[in-house]
Protein backbone atom coordinates (compact mmCIF):
# COMPACT_ATOMS: atom_id res chain seq x y z
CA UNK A 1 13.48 11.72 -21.68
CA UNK A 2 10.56 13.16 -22.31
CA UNK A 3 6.47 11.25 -21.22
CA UNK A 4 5.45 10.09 -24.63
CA UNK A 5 3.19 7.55 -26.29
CA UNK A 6 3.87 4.21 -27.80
CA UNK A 7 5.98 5.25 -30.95
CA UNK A 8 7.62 2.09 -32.64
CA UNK A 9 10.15 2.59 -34.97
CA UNK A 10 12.13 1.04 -37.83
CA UNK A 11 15.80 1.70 -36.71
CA UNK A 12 18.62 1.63 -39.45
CA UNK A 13 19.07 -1.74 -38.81
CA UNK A 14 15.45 -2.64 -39.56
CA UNK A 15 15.12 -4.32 -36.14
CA UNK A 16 11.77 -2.44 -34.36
CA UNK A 17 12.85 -0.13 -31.21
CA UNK A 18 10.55 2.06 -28.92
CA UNK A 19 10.32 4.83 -27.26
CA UNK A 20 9.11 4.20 -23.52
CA UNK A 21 7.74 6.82 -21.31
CA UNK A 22 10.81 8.38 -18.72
CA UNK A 23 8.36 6.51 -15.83
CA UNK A 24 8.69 3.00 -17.35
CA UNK A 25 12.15 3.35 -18.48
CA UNK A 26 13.16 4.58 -15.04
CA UNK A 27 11.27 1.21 -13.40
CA UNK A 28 12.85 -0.96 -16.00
CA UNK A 29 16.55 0.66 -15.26
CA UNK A 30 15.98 -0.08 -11.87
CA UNK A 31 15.26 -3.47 -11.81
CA UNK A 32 17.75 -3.79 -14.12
CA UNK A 33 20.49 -2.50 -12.10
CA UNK A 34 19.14 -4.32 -8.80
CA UNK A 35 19.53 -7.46 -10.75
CA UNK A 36 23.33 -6.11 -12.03
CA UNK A 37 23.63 -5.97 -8.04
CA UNK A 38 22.42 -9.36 -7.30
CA UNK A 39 24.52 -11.45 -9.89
CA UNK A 40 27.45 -8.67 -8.81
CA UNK A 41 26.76 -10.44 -5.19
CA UNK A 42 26.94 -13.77 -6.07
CA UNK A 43 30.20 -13.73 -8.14
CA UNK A 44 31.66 -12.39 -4.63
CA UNK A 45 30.35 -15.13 -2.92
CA UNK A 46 31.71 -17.57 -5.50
CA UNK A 47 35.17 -15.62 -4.73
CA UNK A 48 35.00 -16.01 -1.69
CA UNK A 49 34.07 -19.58 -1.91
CA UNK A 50 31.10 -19.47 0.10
CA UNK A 51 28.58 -22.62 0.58
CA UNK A 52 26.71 -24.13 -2.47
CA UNK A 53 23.41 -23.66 -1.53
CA UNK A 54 23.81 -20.22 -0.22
CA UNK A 55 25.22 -19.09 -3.78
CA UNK A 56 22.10 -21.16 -4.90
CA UNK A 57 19.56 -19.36 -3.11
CA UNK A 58 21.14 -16.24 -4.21
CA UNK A 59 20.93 -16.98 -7.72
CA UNK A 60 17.11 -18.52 -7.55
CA UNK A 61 16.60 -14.92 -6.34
CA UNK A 62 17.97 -13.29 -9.29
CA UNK A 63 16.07 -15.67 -11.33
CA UNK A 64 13.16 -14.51 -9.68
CA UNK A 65 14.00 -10.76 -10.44
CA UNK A 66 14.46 -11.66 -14.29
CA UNK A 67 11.31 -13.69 -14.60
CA UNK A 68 9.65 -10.33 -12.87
CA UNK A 69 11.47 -8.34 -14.92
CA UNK A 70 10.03 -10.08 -17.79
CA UNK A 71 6.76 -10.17 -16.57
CA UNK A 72 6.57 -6.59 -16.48
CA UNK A 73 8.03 -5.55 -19.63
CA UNK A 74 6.11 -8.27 -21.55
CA UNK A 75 2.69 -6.70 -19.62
CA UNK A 76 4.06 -3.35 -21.35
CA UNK A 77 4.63 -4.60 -24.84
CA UNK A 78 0.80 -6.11 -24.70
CA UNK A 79 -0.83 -2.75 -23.24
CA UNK A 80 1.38 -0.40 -26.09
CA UNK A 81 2.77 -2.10 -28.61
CA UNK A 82 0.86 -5.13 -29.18
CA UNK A 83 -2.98 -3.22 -29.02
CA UNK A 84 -1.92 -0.30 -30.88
CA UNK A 85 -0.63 -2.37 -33.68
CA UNK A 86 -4.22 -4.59 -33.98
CA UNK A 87 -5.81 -1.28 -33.93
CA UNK A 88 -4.03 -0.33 -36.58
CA UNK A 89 -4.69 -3.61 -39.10
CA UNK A 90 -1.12 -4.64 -38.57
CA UNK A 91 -2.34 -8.81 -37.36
CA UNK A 92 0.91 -10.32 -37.67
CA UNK A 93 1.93 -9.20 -34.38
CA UNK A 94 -0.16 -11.77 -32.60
CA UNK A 95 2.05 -14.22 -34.35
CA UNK A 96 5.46 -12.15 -32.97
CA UNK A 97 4.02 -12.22 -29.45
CA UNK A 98 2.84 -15.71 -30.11
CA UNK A 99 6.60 -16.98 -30.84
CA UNK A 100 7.87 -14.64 -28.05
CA UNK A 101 5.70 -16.55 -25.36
CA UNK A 102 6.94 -19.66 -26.75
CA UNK A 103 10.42 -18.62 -26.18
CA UNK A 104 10.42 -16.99 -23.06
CA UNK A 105 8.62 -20.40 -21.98
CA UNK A 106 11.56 -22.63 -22.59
């Protein structure tokens, strides 16, 4: 994957998609598949029917890596996708991030 800048794109479907740099794809894999590992963990431990609250600190800790997850990819989106398209007139997507925020704050 080649280093790139924001580029935003209508795919066939109509839905937005983008293309990230290979540096923040490669971070956001990562967490990704550390997180695959932790809930991967925990459905052993539930196999192996080890104690409640040891399955529950487990999975506070993958909740954790989500909600960092998140964090970062929502930081992203503001810095690229979010600035360049005020820059460029295009308003309405303070009202997408707007209803994002509201969902990701359920």
């Amino acid at each position: 994957m080649e280093e790139n800048t924001v580029e935003e794109k209508d795919c066939c479907c109509g839905k937005k998609t983008k293309e990230r740099s290979a540096e923040e794809y490669q971070k956001l894999i990562h967490r990704l598949n550390r997180i695959e590992g932790q809930v991967r963990g925990i459905r052993g431990m539930v196999e192996r029917n080890a104690y409640c609250t040891d399955i529950l600190i487990q999975s506070s800790a993958v909740a954790a890596a989500l909600n960092a997850f998140n964090k970062e990819l929502l930081a992203s989106h503001i810095r690229t996708c979010v600035a360049d398209d005020i820059r460029e007139g295009r308003d309405e997507v303070v009202d997408e991030l707007v209803d994002t925020l509201q969902k990701l704050m359920k």
